[in-house]
C-alpha atoms as a PDB file:
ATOM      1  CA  UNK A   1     -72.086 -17.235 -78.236  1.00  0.00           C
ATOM      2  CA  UNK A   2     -68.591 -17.069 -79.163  1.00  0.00           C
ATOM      3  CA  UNK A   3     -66.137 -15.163 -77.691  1.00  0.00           C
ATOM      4  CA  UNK A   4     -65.144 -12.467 -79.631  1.00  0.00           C
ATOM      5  CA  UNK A   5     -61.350 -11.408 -80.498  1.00  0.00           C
ATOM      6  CA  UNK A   6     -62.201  -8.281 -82.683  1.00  0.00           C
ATOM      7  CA  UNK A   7     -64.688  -4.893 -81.654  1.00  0.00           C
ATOM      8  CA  UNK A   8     -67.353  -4.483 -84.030  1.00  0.00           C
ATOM      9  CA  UNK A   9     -70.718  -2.779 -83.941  1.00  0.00           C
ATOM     10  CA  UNK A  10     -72.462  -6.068 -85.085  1.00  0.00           C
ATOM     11  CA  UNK A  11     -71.170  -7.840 -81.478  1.00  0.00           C
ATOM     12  CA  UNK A  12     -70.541  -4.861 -79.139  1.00  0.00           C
ATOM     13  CA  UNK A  13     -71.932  -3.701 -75.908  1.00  0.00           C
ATOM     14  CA  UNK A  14     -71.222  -1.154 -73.239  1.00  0.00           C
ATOM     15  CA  UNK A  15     -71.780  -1.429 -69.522  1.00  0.00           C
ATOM     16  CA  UNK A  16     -70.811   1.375 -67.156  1.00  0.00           C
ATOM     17  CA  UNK A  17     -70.233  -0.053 -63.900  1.00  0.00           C
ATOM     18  CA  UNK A  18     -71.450   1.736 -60.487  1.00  0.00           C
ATOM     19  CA  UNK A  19     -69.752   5.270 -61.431  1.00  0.00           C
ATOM     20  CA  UNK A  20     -71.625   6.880 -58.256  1.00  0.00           C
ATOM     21  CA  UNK A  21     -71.309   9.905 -56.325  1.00  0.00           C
ATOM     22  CA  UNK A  22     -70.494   8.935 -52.995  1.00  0.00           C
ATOM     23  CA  UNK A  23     -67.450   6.740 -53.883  1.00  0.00           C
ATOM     24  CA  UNK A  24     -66.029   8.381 -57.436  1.00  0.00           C
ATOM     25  CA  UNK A  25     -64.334  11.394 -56.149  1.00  0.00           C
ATOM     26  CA  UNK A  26     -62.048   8.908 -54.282  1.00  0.00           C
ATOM     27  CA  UNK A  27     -61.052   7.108 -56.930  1.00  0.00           C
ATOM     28  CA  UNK A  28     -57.446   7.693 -58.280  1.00  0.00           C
ATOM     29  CA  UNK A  29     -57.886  10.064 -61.636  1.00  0.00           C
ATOM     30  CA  UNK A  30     -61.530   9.818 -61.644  1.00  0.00           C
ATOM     31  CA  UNK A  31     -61.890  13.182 -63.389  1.00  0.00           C
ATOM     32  CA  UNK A  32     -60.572  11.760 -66.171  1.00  0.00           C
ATOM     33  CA  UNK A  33     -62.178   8.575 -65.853  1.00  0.00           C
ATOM     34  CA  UNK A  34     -65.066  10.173 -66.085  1.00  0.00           C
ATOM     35  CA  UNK A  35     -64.236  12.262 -69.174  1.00  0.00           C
ATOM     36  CA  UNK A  36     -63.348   9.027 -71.026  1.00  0.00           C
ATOM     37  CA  UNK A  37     -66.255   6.884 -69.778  1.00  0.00           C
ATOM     38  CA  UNK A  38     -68.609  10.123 -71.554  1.00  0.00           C
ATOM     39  CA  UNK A  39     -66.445   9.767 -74.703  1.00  0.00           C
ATOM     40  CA  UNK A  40     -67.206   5.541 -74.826  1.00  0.00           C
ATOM     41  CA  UNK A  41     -70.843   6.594 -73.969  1.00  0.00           C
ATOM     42  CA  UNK A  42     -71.083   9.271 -76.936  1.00  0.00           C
ATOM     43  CA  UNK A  43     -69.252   7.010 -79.248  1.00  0.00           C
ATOM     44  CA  UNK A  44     -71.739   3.895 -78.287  1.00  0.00           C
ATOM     45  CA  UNK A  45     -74.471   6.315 -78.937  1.00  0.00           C
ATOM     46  CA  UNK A  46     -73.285   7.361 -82.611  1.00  0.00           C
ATOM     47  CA  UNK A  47     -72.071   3.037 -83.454  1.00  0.00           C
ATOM     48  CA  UNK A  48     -75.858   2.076 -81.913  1.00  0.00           C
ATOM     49  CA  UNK A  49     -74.881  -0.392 -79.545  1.00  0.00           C
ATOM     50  CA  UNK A  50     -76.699  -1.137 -76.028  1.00  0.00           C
ATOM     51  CA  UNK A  51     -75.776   0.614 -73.227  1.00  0.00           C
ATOM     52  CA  UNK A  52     -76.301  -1.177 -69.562  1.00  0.00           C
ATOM     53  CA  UNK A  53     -75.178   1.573 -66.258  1.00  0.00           C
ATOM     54  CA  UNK A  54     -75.922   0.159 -62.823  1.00  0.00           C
ATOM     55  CA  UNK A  55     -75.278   0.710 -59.389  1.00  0.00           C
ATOM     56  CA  UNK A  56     -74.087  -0.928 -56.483  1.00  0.00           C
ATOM     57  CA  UNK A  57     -76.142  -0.312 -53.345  1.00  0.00           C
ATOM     58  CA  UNK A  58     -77.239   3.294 -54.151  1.00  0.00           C
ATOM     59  CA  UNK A  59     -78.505   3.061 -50.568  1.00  0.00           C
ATOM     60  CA  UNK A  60     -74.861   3.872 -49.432  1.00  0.00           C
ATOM     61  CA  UNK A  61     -73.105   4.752 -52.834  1.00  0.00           C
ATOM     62  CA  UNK A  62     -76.011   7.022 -54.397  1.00  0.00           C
ATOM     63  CA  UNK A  63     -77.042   7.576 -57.570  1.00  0.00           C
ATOM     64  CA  UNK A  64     -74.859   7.229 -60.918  1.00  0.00           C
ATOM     65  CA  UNK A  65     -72.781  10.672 -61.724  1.00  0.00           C
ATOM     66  CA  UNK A  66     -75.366  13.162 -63.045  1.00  0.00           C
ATOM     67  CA  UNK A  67     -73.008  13.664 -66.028  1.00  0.00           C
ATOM     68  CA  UNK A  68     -72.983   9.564 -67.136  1.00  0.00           C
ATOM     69  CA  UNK A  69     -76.996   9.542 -66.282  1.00  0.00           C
ATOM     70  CA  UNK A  70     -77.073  12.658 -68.610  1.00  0.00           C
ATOM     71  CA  UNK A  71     -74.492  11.324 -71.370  1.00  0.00           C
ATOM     72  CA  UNK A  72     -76.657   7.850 -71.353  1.00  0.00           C
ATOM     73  CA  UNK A  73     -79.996   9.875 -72.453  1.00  0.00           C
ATOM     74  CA  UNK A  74     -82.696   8.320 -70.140  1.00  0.00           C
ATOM     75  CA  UNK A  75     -81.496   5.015 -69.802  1.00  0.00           C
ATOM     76  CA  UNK A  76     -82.215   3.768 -66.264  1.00  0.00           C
ATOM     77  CA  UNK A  77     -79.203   2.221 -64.331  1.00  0.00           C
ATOM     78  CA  UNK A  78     -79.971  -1.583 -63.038  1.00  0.00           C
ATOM     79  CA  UNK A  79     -79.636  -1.865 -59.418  1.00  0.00           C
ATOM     80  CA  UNK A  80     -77.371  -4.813 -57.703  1.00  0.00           C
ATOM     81  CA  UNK A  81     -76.452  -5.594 -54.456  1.00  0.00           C
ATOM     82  CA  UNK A  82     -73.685  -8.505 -55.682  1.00  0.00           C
ATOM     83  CA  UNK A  83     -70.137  -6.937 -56.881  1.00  0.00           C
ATOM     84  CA  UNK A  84     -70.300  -8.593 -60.342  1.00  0.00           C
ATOM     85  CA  UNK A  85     -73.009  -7.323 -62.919  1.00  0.00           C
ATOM     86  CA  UNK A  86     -73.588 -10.859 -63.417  1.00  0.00           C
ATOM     87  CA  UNK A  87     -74.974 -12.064 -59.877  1.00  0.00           C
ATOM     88  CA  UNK A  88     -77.616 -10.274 -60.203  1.00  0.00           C
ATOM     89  CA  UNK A  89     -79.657 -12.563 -62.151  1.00  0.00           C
ATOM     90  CA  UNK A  90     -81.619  -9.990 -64.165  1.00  0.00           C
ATOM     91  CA  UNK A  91     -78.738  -8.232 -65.180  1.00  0.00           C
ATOM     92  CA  UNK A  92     -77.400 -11.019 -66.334  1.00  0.00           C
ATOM     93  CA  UNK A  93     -79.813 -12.132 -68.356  1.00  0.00           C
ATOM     94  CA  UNK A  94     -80.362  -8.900 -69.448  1.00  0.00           C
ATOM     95  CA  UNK A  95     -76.832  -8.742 -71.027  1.00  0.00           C
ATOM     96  CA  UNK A  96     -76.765 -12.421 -72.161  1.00  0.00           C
ATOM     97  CA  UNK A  97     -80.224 -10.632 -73.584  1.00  0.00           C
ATOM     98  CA  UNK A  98     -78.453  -8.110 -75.892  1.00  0.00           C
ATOM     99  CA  UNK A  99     -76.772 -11.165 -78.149  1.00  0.00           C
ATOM    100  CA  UNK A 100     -73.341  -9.315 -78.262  1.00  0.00           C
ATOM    101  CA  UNK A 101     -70.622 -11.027 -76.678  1.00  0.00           C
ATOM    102  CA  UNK A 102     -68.472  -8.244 -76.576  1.00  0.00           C
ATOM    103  CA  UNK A 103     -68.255  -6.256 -73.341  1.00  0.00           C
ATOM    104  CA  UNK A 104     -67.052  -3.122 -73.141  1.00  0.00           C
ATOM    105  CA  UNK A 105     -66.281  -2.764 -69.735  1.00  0.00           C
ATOM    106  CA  UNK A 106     -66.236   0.943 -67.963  1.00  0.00           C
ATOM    107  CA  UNK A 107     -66.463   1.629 -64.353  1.00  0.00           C
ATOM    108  CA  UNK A 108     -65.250   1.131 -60.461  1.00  0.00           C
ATOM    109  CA  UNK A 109     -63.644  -0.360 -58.901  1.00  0.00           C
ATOM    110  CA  UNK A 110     -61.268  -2.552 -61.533  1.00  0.00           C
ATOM    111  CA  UNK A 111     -60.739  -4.510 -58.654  1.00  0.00           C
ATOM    112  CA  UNK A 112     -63.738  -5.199 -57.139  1.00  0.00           C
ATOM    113  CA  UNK A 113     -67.062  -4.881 -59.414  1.00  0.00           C
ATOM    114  CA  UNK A 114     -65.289  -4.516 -62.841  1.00  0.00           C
ATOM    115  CA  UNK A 115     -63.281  -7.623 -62.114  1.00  0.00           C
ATOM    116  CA  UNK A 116     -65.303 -10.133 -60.812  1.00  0.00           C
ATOM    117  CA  UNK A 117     -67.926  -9.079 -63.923  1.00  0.00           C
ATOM    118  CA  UNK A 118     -64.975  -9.433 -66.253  1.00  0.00           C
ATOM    119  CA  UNK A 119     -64.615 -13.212 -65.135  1.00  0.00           C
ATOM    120  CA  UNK A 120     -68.243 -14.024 -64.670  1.00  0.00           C
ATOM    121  CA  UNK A 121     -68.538 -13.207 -68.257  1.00  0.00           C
ATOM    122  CA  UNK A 122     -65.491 -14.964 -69.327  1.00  0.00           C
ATOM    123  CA  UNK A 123     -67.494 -18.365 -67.313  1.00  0.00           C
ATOM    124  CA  UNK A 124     -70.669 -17.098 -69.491  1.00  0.00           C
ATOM    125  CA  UNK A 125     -68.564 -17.108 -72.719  1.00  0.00           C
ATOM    126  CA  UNK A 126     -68.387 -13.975 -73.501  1.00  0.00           C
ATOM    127  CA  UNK A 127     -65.470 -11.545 -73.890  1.00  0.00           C
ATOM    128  CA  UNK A 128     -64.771  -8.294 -72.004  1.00  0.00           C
ATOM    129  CA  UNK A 129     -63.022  -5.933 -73.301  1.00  0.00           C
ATOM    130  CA  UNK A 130     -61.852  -3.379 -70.277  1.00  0.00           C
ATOM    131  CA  UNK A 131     -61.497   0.087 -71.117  1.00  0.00           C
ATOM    132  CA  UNK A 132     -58.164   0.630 -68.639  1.00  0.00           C
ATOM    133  CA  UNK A 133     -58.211   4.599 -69.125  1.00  0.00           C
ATOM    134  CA  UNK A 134     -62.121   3.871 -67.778  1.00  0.00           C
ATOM    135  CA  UNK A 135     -61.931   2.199 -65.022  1.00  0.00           C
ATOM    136  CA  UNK A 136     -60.771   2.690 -61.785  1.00  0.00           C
ATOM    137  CA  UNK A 137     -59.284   2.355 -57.793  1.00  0.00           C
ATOM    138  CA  UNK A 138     -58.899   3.872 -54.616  1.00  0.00           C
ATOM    139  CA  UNK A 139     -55.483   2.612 -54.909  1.00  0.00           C
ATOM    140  CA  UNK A 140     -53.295   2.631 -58.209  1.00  0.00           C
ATOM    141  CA  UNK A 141     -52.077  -1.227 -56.901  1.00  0.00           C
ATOM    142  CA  UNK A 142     -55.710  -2.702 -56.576  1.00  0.00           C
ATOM    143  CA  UNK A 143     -56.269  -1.091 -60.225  1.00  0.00           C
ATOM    144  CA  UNK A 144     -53.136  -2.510 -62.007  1.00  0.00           C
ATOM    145  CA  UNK A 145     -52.573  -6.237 -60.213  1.00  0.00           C
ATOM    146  CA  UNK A 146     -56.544  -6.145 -61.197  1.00  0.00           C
ATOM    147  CA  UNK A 147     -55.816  -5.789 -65.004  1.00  0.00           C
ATOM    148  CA  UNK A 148     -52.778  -7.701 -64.650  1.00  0.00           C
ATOM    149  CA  UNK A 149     -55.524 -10.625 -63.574  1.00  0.00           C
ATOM    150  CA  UNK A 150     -58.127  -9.617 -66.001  1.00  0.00           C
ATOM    151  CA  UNK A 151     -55.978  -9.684 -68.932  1.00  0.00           C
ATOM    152  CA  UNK A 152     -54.402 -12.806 -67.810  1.00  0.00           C
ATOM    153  CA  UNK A 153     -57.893 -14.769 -67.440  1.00  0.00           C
ATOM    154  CA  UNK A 154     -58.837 -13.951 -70.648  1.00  0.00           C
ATOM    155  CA  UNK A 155     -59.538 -10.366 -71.283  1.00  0.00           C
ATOM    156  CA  UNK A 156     -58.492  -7.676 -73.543  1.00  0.00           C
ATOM    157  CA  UNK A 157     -57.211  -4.641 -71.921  1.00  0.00           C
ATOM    158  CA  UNK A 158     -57.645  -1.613 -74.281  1.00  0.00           C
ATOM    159  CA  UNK A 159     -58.039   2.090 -74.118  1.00  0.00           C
ATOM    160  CA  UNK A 160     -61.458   3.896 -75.303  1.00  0.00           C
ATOM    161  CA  UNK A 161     -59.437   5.380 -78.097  1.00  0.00           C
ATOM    162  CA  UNK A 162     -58.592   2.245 -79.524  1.00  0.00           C
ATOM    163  CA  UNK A 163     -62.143   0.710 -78.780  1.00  0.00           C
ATOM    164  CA  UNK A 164     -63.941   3.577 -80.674  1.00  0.00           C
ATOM    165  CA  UNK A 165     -61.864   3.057 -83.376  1.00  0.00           C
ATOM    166  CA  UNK A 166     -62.101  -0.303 -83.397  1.00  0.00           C
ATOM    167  CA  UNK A 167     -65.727   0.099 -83.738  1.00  0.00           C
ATOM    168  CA  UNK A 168     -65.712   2.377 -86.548  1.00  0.00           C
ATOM    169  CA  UNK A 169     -64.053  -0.042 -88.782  1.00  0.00           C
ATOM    170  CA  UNK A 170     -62.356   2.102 -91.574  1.00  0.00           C
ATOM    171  CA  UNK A 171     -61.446   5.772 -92.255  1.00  0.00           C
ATOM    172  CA  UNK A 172     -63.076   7.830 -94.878  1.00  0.00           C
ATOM    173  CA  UNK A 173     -66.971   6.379 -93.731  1.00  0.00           C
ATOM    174  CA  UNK A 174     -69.796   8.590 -92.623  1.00  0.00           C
ATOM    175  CA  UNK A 175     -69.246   6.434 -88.906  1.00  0.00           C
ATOM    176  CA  UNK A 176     -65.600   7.462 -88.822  1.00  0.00           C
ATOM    177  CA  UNK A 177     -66.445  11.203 -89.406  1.00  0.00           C
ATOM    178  CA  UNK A 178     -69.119  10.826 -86.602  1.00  0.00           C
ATOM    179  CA  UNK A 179     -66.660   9.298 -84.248  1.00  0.00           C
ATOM    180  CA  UNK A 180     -63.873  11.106 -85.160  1.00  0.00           C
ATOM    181  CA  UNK A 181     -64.461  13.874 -82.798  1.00  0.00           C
ATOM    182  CA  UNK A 182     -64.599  11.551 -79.927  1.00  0.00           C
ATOM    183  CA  UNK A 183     -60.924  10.880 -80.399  1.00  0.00           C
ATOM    184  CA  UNK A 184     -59.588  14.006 -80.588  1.00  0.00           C
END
């Protein structure tokens, strides 16, 4: 698969990475991460593209945010005990599955989880795409030198404005209208 420069619907996924209730209320800003990771997730349901949540040892995190697991309409988050989404081989194969090379990346911690799956998908070939108003740290260094890296591997660093844009395309379609509210 090749790596993809652009957003489209054709290419595009989502994953929302381990957005769970014991660590998200320490996370720098996290209420509005959380407001813009349900925007991505409402805009990936209106474009139709697949939508992967997991969680990182729910043992001692818990469960995913009620208000992602309720945004993300009955789709069951993967479970992983490895930081990346792709060491855990089902997961990966499950997004490697899904044929769409671009990842839209959501989640916590940049540093940590988000990262390291940002560059074991840049190894796999594929391109993430990390949402920076979406993702998140305990500590505002760990989140920036951790996009600094990102970006400078081989990711694009956007903003879920600009991604559900991107995915709509043009202005004046019935998609833009349905997105349009997203944005605003």
């Amino acid at each position: 698969m090749p790596a993809q420069e652009r957003l489209d619907v054709v290419h595009a996924q989502l994953v929302v990475v381990d957005i769970q209730e014991a660590l998200i209320p320490h996370v720098r800003g996290h209420a509005d991460l959380i407001d813009r990771t349900l925007r991505m997730l409402r805009a990936a349901r209106v474009v139709d593209i697949p939508i992967t949540i997991t969680e990182q040892y729910r043992k001692g995190l818990g469960p995913t945010t009620p208000a992602i697991l309720q945004a993300a309409d009955g789709i069951e988050p993967m479970h992983k005990m490895t930081f990346s989404v792709c060491g855990d081989p089902s997961a990966r194969e499950h997004l490697i599955g899904n044929m769409r090379p671009a990842v839209l990346l959501a989640g916590i911690e940049t540093h940590v989880c988000v990262q390291q799956t940002a560059l074991d998908l840049l190894s796999l070939q594929m391109r993430p795409f990390i949402l920076a108003d979406a993702v998140g740290s305990r500590r505002r260094p760990d989140h920036e030198i951790a996009l600094q890296r990102m970006q400078a591997a081989g990711a694009i660093v956007t903003t879920v404005e600009s991604a559900i844009l991107h995915l709509a395309g043009k202005a004046g379609t019935d998609l833009f209208r349905r997105v349009l509210p997203l944005v605003r």
